[in-house]
C-alpha atoms as a PDB file:
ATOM      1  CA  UNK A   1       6.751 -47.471 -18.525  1.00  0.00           C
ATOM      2  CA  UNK A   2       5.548 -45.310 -21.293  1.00  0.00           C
ATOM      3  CA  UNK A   3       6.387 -41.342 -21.904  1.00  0.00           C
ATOM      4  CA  UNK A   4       4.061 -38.619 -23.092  1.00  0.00           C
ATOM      5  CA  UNK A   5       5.529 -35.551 -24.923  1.00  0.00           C
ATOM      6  CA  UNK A   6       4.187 -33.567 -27.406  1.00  0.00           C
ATOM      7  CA  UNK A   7       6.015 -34.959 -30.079  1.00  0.00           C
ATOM      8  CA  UNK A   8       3.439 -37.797 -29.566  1.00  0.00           C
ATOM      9  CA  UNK A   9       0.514 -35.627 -30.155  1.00  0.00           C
ATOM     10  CA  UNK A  10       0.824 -35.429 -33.901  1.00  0.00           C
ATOM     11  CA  UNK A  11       0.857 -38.820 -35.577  1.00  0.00           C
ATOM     12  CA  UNK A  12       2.272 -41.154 -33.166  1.00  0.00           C
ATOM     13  CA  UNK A  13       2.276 -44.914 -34.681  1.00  0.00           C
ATOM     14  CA  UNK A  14       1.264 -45.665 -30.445  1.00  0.00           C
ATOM     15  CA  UNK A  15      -1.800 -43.934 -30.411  1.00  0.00           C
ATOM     16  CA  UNK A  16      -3.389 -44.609 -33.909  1.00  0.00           C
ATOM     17  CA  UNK A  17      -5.524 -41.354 -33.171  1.00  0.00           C
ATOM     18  CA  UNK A  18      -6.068 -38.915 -36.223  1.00  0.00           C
ATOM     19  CA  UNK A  19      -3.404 -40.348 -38.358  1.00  0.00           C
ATOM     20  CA  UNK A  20      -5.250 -41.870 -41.198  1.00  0.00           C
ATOM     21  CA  UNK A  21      -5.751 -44.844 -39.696  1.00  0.00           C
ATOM     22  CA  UNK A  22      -8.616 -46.844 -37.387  1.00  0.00           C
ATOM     23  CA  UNK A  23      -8.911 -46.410 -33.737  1.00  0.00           C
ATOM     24  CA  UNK A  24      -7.112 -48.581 -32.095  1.00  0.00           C
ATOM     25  CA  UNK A  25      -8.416 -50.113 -28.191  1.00  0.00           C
ATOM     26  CA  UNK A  26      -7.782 -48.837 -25.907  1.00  0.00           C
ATOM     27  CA  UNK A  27      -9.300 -44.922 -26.743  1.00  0.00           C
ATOM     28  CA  UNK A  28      -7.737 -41.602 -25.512  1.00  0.00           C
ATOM     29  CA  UNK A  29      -8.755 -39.130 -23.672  1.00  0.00           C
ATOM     30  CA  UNK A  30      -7.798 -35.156 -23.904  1.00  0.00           C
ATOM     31  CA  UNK A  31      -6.547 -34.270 -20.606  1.00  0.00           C
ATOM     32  CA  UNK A  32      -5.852 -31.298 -19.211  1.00  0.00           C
ATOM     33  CA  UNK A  33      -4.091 -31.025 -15.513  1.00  0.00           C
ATOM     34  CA  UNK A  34      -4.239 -27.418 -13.696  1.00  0.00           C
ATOM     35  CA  UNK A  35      -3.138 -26.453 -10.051  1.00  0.00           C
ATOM     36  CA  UNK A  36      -4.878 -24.063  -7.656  1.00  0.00           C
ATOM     37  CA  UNK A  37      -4.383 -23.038  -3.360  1.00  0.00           C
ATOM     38  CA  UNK A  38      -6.904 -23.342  -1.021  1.00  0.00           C
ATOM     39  CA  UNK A  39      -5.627 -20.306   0.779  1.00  0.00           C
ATOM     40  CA  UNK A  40      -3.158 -20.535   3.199  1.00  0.00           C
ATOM     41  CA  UNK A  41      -2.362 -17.661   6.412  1.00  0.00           C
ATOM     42  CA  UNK A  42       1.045 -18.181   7.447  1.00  0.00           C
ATOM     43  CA  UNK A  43       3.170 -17.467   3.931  1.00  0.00           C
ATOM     44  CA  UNK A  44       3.104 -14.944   1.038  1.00  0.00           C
ATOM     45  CA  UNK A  45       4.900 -17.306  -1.524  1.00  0.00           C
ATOM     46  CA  UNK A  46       4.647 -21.320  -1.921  1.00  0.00           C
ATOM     47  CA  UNK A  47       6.966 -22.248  -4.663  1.00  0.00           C
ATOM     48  CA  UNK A  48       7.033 -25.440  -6.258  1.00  0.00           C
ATOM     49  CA  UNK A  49       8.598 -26.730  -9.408  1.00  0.00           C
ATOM     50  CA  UNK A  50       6.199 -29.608 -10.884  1.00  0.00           C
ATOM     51  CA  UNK A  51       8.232 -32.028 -12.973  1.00  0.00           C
ATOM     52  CA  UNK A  52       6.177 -34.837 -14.237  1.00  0.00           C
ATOM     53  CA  UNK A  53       2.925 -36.580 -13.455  1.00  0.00           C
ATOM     54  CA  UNK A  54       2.636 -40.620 -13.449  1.00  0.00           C
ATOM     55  CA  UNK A  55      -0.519 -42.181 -14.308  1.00  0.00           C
ATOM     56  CA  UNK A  56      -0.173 -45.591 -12.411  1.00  0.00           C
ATOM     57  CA  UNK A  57      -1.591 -49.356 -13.774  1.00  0.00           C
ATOM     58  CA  UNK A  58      -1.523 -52.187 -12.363  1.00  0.00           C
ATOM     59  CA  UNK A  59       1.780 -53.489 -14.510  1.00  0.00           C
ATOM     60  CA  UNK A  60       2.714 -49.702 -16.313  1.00  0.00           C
ATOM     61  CA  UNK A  61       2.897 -46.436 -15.594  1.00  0.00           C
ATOM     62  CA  UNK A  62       2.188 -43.629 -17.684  1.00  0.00           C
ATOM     63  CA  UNK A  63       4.667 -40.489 -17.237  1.00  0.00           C
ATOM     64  CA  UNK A  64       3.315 -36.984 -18.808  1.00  0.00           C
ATOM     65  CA  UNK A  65       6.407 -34.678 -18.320  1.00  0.00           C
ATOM     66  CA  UNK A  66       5.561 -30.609 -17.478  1.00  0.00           C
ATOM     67  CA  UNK A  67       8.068 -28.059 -18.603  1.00  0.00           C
ATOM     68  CA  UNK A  68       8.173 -24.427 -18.040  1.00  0.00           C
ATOM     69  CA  UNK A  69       6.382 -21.879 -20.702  1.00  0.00           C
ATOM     70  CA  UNK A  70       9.208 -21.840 -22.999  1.00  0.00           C
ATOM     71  CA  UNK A  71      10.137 -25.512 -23.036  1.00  0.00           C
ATOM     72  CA  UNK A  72      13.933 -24.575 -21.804  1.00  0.00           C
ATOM     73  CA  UNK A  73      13.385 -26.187 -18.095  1.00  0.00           C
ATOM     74  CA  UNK A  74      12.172 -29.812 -17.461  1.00  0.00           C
ATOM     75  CA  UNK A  75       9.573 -28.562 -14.928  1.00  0.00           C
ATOM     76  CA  UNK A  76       6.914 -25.876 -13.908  1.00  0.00           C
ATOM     77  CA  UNK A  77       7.393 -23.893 -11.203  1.00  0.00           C
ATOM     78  CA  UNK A  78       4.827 -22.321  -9.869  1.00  0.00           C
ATOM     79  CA  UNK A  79       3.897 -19.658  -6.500  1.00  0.00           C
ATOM     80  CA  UNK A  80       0.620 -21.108  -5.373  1.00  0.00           C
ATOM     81  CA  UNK A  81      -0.145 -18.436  -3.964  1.00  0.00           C
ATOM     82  CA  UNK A  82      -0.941 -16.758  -7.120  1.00  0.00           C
ATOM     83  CA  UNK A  83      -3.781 -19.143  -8.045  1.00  0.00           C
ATOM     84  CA  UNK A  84      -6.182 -19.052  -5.070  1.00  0.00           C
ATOM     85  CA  UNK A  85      -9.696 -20.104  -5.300  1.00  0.00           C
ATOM     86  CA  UNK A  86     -10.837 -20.744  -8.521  1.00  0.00           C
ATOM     87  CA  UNK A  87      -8.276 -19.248 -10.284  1.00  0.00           C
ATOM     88  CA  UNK A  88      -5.620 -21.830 -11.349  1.00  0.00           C
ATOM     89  CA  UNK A  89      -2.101 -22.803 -13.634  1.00  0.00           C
ATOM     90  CA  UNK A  90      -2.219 -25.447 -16.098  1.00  0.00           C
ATOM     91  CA  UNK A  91       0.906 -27.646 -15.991  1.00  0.00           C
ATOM     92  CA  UNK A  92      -0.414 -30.223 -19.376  1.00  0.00           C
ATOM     93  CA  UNK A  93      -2.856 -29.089 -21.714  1.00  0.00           C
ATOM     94  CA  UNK A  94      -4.967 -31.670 -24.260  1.00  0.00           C
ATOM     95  CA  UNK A  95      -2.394 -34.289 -23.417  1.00  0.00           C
ATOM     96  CA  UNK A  96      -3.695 -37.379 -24.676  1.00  0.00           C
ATOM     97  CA  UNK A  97      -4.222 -40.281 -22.349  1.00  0.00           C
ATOM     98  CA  UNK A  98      -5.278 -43.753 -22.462  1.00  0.00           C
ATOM     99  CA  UNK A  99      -9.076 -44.195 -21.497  1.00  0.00           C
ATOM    100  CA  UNK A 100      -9.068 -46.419 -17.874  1.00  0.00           C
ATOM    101  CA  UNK A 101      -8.838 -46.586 -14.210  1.00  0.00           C
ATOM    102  CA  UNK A 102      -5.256 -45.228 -12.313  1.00  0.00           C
ATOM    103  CA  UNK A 103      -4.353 -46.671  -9.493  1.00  0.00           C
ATOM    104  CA  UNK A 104      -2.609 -43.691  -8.450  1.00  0.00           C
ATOM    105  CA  UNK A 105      -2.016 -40.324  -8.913  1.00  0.00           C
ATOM    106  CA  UNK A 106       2.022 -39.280  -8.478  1.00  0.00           C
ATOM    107  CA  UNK A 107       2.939 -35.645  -9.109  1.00  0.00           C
ATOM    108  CA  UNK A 108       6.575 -35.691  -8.939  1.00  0.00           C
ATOM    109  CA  UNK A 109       8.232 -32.734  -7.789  1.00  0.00           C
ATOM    110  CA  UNK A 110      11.894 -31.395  -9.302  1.00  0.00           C
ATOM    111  CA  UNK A 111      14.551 -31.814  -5.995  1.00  0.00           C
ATOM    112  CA  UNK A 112      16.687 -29.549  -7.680  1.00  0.00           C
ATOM    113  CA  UNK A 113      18.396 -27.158  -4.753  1.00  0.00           C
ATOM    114  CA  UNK A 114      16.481 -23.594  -4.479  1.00  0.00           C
ATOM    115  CA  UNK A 115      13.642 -24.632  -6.317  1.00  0.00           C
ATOM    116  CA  UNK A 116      10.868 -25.117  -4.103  1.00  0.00           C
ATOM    117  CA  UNK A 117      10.354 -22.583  -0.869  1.00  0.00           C
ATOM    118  CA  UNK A 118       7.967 -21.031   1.405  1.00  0.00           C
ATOM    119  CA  UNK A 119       8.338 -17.474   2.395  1.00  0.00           C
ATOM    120  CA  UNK A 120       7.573 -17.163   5.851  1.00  0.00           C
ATOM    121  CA  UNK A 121       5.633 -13.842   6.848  1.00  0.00           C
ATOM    122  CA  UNK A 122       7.509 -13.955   9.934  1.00  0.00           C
ATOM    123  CA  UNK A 123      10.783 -16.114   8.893  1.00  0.00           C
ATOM    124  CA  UNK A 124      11.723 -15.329   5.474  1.00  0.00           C
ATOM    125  CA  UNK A 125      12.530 -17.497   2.796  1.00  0.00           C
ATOM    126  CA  UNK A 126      12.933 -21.324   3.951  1.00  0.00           C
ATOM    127  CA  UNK A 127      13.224 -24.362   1.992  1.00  0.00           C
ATOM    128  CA  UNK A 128      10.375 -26.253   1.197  1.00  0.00           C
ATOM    129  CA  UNK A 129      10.672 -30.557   0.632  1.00  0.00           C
ATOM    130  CA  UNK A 130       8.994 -33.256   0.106  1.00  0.00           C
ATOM    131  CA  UNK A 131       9.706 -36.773   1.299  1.00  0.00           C
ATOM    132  CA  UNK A 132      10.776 -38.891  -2.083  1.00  0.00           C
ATOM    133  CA  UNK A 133      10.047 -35.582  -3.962  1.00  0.00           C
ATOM    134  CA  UNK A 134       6.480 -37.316  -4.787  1.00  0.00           C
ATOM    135  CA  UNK A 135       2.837 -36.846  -4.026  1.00  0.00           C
ATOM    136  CA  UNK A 136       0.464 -39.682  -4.429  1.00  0.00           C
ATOM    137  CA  UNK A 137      -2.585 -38.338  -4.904  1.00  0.00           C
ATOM    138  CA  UNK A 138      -4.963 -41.690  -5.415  1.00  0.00           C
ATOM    139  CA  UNK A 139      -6.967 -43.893  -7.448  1.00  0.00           C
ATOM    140  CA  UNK A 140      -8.418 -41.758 -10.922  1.00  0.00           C
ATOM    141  CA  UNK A 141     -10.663 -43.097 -13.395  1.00  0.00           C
ATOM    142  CA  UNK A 142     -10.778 -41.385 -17.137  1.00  0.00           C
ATOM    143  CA  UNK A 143     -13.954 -42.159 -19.676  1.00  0.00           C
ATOM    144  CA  UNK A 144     -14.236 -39.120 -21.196  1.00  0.00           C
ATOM    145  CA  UNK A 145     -13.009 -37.777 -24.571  1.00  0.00           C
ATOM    146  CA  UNK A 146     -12.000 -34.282 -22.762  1.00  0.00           C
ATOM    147  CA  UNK A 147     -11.473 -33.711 -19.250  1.00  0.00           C
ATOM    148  CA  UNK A 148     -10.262 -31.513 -16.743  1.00  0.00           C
ATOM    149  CA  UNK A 149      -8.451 -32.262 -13.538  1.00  0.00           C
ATOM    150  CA  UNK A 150      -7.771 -29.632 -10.932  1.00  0.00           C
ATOM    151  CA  UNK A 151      -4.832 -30.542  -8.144  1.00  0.00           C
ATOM    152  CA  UNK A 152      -6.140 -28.815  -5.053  1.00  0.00           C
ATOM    153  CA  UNK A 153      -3.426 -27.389  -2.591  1.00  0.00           C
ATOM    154  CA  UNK A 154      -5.177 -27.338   0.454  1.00  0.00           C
ATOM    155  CA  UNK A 155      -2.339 -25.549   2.183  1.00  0.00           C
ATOM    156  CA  UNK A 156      -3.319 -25.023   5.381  1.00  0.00           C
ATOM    157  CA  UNK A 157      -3.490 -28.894   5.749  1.00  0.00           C
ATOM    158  CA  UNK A 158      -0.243 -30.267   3.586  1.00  0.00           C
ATOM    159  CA  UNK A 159       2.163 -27.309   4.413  1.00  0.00           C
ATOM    160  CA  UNK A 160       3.486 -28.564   7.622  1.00  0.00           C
ATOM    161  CA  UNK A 161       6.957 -26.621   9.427  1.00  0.00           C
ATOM    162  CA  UNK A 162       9.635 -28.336   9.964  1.00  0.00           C
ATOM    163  CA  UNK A 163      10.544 -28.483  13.553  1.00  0.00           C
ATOM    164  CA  UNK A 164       8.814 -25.024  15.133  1.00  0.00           C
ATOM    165  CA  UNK A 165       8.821 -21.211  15.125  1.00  0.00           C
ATOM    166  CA  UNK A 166      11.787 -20.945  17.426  1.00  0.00           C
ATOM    167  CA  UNK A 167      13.765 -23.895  15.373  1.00  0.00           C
ATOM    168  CA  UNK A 168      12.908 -24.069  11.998  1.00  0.00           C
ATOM    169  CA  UNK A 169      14.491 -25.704   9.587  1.00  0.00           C
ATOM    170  CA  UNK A 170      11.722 -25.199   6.466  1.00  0.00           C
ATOM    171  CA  UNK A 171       8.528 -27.073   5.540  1.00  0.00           C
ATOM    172  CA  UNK A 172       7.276 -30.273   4.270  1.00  0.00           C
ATOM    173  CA  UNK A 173       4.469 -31.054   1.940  1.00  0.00           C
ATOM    174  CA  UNK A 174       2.563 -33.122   2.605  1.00  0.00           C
ATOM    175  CA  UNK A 175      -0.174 -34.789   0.445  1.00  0.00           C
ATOM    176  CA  UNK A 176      -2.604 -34.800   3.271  1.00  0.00           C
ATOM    177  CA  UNK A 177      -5.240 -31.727   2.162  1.00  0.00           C
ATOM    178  CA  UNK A 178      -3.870 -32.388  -1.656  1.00  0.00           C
ATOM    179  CA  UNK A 179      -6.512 -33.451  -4.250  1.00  0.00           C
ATOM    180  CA  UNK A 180      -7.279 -34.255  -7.553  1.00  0.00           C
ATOM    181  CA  UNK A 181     -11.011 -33.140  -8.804  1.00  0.00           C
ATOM    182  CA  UNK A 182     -12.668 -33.206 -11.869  1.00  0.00           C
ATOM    183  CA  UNK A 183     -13.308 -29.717 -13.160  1.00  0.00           C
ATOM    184  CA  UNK A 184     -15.990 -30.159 -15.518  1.00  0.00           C
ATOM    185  CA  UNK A 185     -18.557 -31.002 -12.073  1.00  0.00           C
ATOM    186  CA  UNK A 186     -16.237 -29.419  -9.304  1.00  0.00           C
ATOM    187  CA  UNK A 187     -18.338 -27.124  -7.347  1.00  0.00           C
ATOM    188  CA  UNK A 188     -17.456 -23.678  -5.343  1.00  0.00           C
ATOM    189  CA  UNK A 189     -18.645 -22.065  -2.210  1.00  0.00           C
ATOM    190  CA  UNK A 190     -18.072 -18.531  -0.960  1.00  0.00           C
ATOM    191  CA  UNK A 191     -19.537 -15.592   0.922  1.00  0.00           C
ATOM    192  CA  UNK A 192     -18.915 -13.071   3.679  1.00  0.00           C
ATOM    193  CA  UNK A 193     -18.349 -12.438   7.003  1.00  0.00           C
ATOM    194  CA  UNK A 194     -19.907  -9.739   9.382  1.00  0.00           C
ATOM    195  CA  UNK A 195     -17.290  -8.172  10.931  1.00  0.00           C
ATOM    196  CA  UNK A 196     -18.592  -7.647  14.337  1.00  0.00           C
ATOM    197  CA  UNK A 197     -18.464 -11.492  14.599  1.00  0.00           C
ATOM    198  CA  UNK A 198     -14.778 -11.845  14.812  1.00  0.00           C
ATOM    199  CA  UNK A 199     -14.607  -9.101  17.654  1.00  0.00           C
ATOM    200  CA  UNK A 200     -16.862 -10.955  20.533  1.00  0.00           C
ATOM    201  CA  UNK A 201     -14.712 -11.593  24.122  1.00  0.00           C
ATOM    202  CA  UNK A 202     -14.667 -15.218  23.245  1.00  0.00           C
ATOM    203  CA  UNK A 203     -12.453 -14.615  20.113  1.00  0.00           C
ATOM    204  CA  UNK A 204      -8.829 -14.662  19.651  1.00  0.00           C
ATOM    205  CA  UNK A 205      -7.458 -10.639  19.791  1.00  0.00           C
ATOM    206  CA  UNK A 206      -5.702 -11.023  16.342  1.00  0.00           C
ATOM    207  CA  UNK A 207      -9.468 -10.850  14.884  1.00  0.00           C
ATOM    208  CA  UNK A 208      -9.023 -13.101  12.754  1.00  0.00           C
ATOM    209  CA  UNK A 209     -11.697 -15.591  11.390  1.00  0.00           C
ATOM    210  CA  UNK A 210     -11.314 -19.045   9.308  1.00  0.00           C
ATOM    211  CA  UNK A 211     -14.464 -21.167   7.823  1.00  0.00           C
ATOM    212  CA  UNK A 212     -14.895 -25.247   8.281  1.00  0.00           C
ATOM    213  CA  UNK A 213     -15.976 -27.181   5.461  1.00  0.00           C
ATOM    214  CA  UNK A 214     -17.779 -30.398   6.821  1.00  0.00           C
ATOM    215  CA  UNK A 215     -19.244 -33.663   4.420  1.00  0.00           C
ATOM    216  CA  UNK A 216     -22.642 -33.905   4.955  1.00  0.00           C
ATOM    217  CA  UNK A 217     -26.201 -32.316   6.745  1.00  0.00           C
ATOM    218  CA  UNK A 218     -27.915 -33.441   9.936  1.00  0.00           C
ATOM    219  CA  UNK A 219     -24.252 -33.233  11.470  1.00  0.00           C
ATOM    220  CA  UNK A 220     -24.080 -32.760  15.496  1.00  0.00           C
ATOM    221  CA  UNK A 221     -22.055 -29.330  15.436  1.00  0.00           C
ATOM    222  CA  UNK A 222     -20.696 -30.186  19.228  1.00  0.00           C
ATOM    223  CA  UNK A 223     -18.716 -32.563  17.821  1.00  0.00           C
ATOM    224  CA  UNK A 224     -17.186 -30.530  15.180  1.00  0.00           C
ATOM    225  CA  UNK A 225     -13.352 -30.773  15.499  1.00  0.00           C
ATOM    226  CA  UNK A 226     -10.408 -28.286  13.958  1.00  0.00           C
ATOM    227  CA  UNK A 227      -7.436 -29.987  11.749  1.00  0.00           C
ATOM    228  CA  UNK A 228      -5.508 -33.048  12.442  1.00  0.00           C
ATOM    229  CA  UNK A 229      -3.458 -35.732  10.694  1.00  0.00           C
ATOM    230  CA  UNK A 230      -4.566 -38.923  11.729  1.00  0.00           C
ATOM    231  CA  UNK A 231      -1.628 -40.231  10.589  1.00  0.00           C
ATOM    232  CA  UNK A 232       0.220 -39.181  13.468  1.00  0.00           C
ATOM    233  CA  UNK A 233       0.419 -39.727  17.321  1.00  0.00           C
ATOM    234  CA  UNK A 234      -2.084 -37.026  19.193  1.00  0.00           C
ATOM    235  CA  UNK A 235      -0.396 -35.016  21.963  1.00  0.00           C
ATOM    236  CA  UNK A 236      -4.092 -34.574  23.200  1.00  0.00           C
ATOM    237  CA  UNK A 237      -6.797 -37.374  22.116  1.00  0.00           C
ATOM    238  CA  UNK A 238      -9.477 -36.186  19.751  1.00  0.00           C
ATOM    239  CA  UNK A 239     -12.658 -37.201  20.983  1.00  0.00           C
ATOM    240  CA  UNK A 240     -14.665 -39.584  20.448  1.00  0.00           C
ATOM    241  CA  UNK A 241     -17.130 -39.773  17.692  1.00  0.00           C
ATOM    242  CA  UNK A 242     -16.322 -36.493  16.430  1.00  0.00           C
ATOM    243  CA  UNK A 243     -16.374 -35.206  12.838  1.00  0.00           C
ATOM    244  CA  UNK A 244     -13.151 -33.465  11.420  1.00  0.00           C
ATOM    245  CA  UNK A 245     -13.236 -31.090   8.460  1.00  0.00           C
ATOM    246  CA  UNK A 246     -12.824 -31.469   5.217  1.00  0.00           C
ATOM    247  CA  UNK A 247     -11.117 -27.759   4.156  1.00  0.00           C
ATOM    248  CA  UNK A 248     -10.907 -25.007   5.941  1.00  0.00           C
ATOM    249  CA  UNK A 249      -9.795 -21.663   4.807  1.00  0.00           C
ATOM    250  CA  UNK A 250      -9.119 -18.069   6.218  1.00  0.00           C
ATOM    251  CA  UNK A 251     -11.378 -14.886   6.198  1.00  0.00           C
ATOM    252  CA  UNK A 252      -9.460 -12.612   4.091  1.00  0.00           C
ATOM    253  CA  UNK A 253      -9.082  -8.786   4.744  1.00  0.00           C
ATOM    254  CA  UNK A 254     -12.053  -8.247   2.513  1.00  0.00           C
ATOM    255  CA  UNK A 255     -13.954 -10.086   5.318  1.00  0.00           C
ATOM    256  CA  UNK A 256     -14.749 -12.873   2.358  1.00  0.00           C
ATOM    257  CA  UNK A 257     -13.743 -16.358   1.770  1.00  0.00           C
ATOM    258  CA  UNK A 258     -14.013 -18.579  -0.956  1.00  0.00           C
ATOM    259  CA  UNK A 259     -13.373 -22.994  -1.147  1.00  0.00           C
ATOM    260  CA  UNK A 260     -12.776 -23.221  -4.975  1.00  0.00           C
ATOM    261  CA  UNK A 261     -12.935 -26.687  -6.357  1.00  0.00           C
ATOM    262  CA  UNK A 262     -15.067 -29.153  -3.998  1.00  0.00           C
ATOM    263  CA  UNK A 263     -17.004 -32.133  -5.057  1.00  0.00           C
ATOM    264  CA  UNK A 264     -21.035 -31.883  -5.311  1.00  0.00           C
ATOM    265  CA  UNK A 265     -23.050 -32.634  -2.499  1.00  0.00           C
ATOM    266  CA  UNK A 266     -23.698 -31.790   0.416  1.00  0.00           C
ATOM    267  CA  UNK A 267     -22.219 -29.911   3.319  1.00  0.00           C
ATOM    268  CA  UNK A 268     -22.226 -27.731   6.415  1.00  0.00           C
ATOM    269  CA  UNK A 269     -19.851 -24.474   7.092  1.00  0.00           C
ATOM    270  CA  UNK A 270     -19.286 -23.596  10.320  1.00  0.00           C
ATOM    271  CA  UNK A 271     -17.150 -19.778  11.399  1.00  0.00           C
ATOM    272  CA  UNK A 272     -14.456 -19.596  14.017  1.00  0.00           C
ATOM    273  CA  UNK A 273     -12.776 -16.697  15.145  1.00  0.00           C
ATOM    274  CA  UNK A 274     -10.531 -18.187  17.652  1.00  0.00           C
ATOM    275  CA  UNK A 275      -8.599 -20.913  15.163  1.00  0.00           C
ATOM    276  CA  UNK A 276      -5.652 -18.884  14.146  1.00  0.00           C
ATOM    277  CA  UNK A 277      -3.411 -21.029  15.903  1.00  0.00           C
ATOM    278  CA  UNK A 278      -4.994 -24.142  14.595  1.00  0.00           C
ATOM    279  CA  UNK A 279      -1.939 -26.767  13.921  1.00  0.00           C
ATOM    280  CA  UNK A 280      -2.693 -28.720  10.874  1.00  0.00           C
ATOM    281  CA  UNK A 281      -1.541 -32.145  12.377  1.00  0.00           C
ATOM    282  CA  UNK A 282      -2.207 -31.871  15.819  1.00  0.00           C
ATOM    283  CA  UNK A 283      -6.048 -31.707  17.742  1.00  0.00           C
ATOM    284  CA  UNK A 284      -6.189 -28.606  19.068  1.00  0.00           C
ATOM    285  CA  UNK A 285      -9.214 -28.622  20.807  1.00  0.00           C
ATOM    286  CA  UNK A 286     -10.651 -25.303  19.270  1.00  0.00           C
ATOM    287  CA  UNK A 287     -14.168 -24.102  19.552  1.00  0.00           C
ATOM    288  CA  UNK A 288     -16.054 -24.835  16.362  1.00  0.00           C
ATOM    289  CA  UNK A 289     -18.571 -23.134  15.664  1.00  0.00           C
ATOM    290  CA  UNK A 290     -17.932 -19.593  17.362  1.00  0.00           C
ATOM    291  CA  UNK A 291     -20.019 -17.865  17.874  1.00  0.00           C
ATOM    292  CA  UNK A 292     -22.017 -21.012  18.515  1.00  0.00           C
ATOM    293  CA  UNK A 293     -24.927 -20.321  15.893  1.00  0.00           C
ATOM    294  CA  UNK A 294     -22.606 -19.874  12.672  1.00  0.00           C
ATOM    295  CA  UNK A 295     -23.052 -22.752  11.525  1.00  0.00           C
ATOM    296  CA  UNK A 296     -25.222 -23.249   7.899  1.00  0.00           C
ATOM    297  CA  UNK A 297     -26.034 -26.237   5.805  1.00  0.00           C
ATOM    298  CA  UNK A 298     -25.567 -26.215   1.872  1.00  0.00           C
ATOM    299  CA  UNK A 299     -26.114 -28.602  -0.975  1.00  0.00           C
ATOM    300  CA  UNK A 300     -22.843 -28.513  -4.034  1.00  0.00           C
ATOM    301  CA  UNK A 301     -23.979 -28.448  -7.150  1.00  0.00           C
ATOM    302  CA  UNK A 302     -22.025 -29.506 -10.530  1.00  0.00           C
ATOM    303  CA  UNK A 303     -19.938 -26.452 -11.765  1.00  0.00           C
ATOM    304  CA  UNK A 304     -21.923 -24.067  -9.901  1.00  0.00           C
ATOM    305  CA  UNK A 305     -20.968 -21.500  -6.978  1.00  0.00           C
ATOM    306  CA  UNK A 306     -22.838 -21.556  -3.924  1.00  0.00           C
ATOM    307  CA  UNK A 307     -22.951 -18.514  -1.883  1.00  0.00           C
ATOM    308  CA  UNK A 308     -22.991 -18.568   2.444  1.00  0.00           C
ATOM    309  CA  UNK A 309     -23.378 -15.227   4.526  1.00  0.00           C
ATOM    310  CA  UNK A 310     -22.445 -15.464   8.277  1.00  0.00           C
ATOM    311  CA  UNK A 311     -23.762 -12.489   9.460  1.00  0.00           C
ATOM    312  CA  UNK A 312     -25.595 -11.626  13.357  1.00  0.00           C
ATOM    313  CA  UNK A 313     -28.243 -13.775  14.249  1.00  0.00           C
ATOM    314  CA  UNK A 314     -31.263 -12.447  16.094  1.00  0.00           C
END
């Protein structure tokens, strides 16, 4: 079990790095370790105080400890909220890390009382927790001598109530919908929605509308399902054969939306304005696309932003 701090930045007899000496096997890699939300439409404030990430080999782990601005608290915390999109916090910055493959990913989280909480748009504050106070995030590999890792809070997916709305006793987090990405290639895709498109008889009244992110072109939109965990035991069986998203994120009041940090490739985006009550672990059975014809292929490139208009279809 090894420690990073910044004391070990400067001249660290471990890391034989720009102290007068050779480089020493293995090399180190600059690494810098930022949040951001995928939007989320049930809460105004996610607050979580990050305490440490743990780099994982096969017989060590590697612990890189996060403390708040000033260095007086032994953790970050942080309202996701706040860094939606592509905007996002940086919890280490230029840490240096052993070149290698991880095993795994673990942010740990502080379980300190009060520290991490949801605030309900219809409940109020409740607590939020998470089961060992850990996120495992999976397998990492670092080569290069910088890099830049983005931890993706797709919220709408890992922010799960406890219980329901008429007994609620605060949320979990989960780590399904939580990623790590690469930064230097991630990729972005936005755009707007036509209004009128949200207002047809088949949609929900609230007029609402939320976008589907699926992997790959060619797909067979019929079989397009909303969000699950398949983790758990169905109360209805999703069907067979079909494709489930990948992210999916809310029209905001702007009538915009935005998926911030996505690996390149390709994909296809599909509207629905009759998912507000889509429940992140269960198969709802939802009607994606609607309108049937908003549905649009695109093709991620490395650090660039892709733009995607649904708008009225002749």
């Amino acid at each position: 079990m090894r420690y990073i701090t910044s004391a070990l930045l400067l001249c660290s007899p471990v890391l034989f790095i720009g102290c007068g000496g050779e480089s020493s096997t293995p090399h180190y890699s600059n690494v810098t370790v930022a949040v951001s939300d995928a939007p989320v439409d049930t809460a105004s404030e996610v607050v979580i105080a990050f305490h440490q990430i743990e780099l994982v080999q096969e017989d060590d782990s590697i612990f890189i400890d996060i403390s708040s601005e000033n260095g007086a608290k032994d953790y970050a915390q942080v309202d996701l909220i706040q860094y939606q999109n592509t905007d996002t916090f940086v919890l280490v910055e230029d840490q240096q890390v052993p070149i290698g493959t991880y095993q795994n990913v673990i942010l740990h989280i502080s379980p300190d009382a009060g520290l991490n909480y949801v605030v309900d748009d219809t409940l109020g504050q409740l607590p939020l927790k998470q089961p060992s106070n850990k996120l495992r995030l999976g397998e990492l590999v670092i080569e290069g001598s910088d890099e830049s890792y983005v931890i993706e809070f797709d919220l709408r997916q890992a922010l799960v109530m406890r219980g329901n709305s008429n007994n609620n006793n605060g949320y979990i987090l989960k780590p399904h919908g939580v990623t790590i990405i690469n930064n230097d290639i991630s990729s972005s895709l936005a755009g707007a929605v036509e209004p009128n498109l949200l207002l047809g008889n088949e949609c929900n009244v609230d007029g609402l509308g939320f976008v589907y992110l699926y992997q790959g072109h060619q797909l067979d939109s019929s079989l397009f399902v909303d969000l699950f965990d398949g983790d758990i035991v169905q109360n209805n069986p999703v069907p067979q054969g079909s494709i489930a998203p990948h992210a999916s994120v809310a029209v905001n009041e702007q009538n915009e939306y935005a998926f911030g940090f996505l690996e390149p490739g390709e994909y296809t985006v599909a509207l629905s304005c009759d998912a507000s009550g889509d429940d992140s672990e269960q198969y709802d059975g939802l009607s994606i696309p609607l309108p049937v014809n908003q549905v649009f292929e695109v093709s991620l490139t490395d650090g660039q932003l892709s733009v995607i208009n649904f708008s009225s279809i002749p």
